[in-house]
N, C-alpha and C. Protein backbone atom coordinates (compact mmCIF):
# COMPACT_ATOMS: atom_id res chain seq x y z
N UNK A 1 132.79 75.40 101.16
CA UNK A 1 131.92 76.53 101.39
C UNK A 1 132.18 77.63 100.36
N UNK A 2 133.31 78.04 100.12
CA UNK A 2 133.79 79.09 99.07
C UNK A 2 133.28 78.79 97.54
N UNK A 3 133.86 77.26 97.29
CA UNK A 3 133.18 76.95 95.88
C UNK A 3 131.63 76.90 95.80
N UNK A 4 130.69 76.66 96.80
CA UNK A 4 129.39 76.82 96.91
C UNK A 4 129.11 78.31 96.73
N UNK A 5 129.55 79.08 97.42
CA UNK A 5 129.65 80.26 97.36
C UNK A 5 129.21 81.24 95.86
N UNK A 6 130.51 80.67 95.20
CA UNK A 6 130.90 80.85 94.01
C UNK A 6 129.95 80.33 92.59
N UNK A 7 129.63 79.21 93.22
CA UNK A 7 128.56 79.05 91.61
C UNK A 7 127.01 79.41 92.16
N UNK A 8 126.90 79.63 93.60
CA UNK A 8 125.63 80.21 93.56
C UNK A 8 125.63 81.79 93.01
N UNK A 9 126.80 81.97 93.19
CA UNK A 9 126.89 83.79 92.71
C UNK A 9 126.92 83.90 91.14
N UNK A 10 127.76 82.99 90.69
CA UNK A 10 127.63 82.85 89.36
C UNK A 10 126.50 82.62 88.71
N UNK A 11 125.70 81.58 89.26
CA UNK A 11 124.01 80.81 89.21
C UNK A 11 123.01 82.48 88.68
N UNK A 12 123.46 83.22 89.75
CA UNK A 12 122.76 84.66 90.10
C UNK A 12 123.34 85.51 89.22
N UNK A 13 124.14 85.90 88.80
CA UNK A 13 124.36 86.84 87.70
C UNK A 13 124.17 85.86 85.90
N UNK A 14 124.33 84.89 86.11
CA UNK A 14 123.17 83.90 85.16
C UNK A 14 122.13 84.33 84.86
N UNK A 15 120.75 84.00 85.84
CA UNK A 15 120.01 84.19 85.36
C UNK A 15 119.50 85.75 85.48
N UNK A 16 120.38 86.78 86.53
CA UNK A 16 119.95 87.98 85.94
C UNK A 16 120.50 88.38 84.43
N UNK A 17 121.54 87.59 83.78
CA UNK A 17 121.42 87.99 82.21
C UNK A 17 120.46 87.22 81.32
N UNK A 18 120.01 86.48 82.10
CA UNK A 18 118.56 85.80 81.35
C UNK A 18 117.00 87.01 80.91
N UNK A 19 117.13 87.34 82.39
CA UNK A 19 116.08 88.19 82.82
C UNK A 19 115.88 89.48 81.95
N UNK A 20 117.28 89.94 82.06
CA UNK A 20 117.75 91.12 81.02
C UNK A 20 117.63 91.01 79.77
N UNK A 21 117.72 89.62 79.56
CA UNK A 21 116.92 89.36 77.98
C UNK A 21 116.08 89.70 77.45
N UNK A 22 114.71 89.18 78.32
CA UNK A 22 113.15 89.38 78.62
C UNK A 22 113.26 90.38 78.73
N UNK A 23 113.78 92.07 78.88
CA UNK A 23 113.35 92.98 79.27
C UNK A 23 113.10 94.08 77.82
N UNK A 24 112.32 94.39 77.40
CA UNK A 24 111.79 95.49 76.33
C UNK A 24 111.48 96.74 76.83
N UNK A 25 112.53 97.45 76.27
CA UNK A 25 112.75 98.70 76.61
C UNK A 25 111.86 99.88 75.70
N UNK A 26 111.21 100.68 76.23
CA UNK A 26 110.68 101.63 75.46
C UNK A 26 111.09 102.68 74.64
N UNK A 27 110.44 102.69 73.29
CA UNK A 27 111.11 103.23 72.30
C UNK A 27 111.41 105.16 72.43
N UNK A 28 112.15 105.76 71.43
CA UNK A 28 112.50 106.82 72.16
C UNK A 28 111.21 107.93 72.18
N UNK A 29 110.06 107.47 71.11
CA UNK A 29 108.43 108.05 70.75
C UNK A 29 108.01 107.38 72.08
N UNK A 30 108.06 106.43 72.30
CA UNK A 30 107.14 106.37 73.83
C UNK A 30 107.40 106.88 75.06
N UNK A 31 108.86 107.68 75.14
CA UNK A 31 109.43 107.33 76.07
C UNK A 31 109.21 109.20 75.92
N UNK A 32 108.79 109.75 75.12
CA UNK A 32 108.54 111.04 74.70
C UNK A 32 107.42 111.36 75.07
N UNK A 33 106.38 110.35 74.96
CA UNK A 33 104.65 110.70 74.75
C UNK A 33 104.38 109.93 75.88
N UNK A 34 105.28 109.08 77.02
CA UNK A 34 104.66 109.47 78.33
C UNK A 34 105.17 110.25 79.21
N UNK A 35 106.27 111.09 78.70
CA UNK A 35 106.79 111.99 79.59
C UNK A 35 105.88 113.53 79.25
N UNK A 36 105.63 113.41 78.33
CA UNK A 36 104.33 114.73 78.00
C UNK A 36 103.15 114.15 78.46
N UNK A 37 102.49 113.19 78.71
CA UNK A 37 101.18 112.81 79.32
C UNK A 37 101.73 113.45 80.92
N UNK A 38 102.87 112.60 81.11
CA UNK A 38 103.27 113.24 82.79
C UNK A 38 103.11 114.77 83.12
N UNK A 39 104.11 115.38 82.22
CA UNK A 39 104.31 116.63 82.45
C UNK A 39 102.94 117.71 82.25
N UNK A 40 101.46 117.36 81.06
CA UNK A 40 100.65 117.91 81.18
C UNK A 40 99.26 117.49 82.53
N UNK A 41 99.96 116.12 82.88
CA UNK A 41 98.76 115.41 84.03
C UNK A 41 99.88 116.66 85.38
N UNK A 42 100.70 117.01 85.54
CA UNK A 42 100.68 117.61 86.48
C UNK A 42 100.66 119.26 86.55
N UNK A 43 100.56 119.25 85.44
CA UNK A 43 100.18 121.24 85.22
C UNK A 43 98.76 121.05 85.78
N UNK A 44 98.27 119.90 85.12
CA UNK A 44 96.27 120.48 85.33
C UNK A 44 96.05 120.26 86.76
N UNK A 45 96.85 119.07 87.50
CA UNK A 45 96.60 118.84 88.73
C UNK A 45 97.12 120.22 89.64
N UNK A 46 98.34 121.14 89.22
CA UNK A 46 98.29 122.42 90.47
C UNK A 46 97.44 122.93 89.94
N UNK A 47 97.00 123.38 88.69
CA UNK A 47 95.98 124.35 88.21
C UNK A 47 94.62 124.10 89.47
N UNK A 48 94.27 122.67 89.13
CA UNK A 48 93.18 122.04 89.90
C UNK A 48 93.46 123.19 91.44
N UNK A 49 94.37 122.18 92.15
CA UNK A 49 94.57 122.13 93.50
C UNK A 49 94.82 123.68 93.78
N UNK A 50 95.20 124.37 93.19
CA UNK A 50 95.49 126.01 93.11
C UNK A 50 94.13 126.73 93.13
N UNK A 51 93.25 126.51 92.38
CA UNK A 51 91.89 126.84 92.61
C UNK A 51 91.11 126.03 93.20
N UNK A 52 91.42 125.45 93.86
CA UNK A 52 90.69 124.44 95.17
C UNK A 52 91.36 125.31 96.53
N UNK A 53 92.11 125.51 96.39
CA UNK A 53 93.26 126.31 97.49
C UNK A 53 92.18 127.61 97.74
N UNK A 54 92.16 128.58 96.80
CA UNK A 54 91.90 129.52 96.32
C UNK A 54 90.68 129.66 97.03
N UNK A 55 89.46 128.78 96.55
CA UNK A 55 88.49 128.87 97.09
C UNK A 55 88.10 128.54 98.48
N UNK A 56 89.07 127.75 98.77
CA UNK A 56 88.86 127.40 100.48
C UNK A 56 89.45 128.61 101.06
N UNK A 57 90.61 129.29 101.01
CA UNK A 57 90.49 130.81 101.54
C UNK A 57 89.91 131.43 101.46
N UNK A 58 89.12 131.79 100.39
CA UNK A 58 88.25 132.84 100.22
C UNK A 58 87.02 132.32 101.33
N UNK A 59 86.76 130.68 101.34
CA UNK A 59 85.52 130.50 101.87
C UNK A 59 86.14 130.50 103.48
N UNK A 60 87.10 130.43 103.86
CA UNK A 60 87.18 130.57 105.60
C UNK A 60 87.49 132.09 105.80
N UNK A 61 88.28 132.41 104.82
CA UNK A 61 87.87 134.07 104.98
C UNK A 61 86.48 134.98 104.96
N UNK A 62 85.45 134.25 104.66
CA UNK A 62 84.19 134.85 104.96
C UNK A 62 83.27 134.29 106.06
N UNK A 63 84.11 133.08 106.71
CA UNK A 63 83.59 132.84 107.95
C UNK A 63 83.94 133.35 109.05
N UNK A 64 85.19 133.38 109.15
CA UNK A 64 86.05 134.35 110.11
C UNK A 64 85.47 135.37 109.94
């Protein structure tokens, strides 16, 4: 049971250094120019939601 144990665990850190092979990591320009796509996709989204906010108070404040 132990030696079964043992080369299935081995088997498994095998082919996760296989896997790790296959893996392509993004360069340090991409890894730049989607963290600025991120960082400007969420300025515009509070901007958005901030004047969506904005206007729904103003508009239940003139129903009240």
């Amino acid at each position: 049971m132990f030696k079964r144990m043992t080369e299935s665990i081995k088997l498994f850190f095998t082919e996760v250094r296989a896997e790790l092979k296959k893996v392509s990591f993004p360069t340090r320009a991409e890894t730049i120019g989607s963290t600025t796509v991120v960082i400007v996709f969420c300025i515009l989204m509070s901007l958005y939601l901030s004047v969506i906010d904005s206007f729904l108070v103003w508009l239940v404040s003139k129903i009240i």
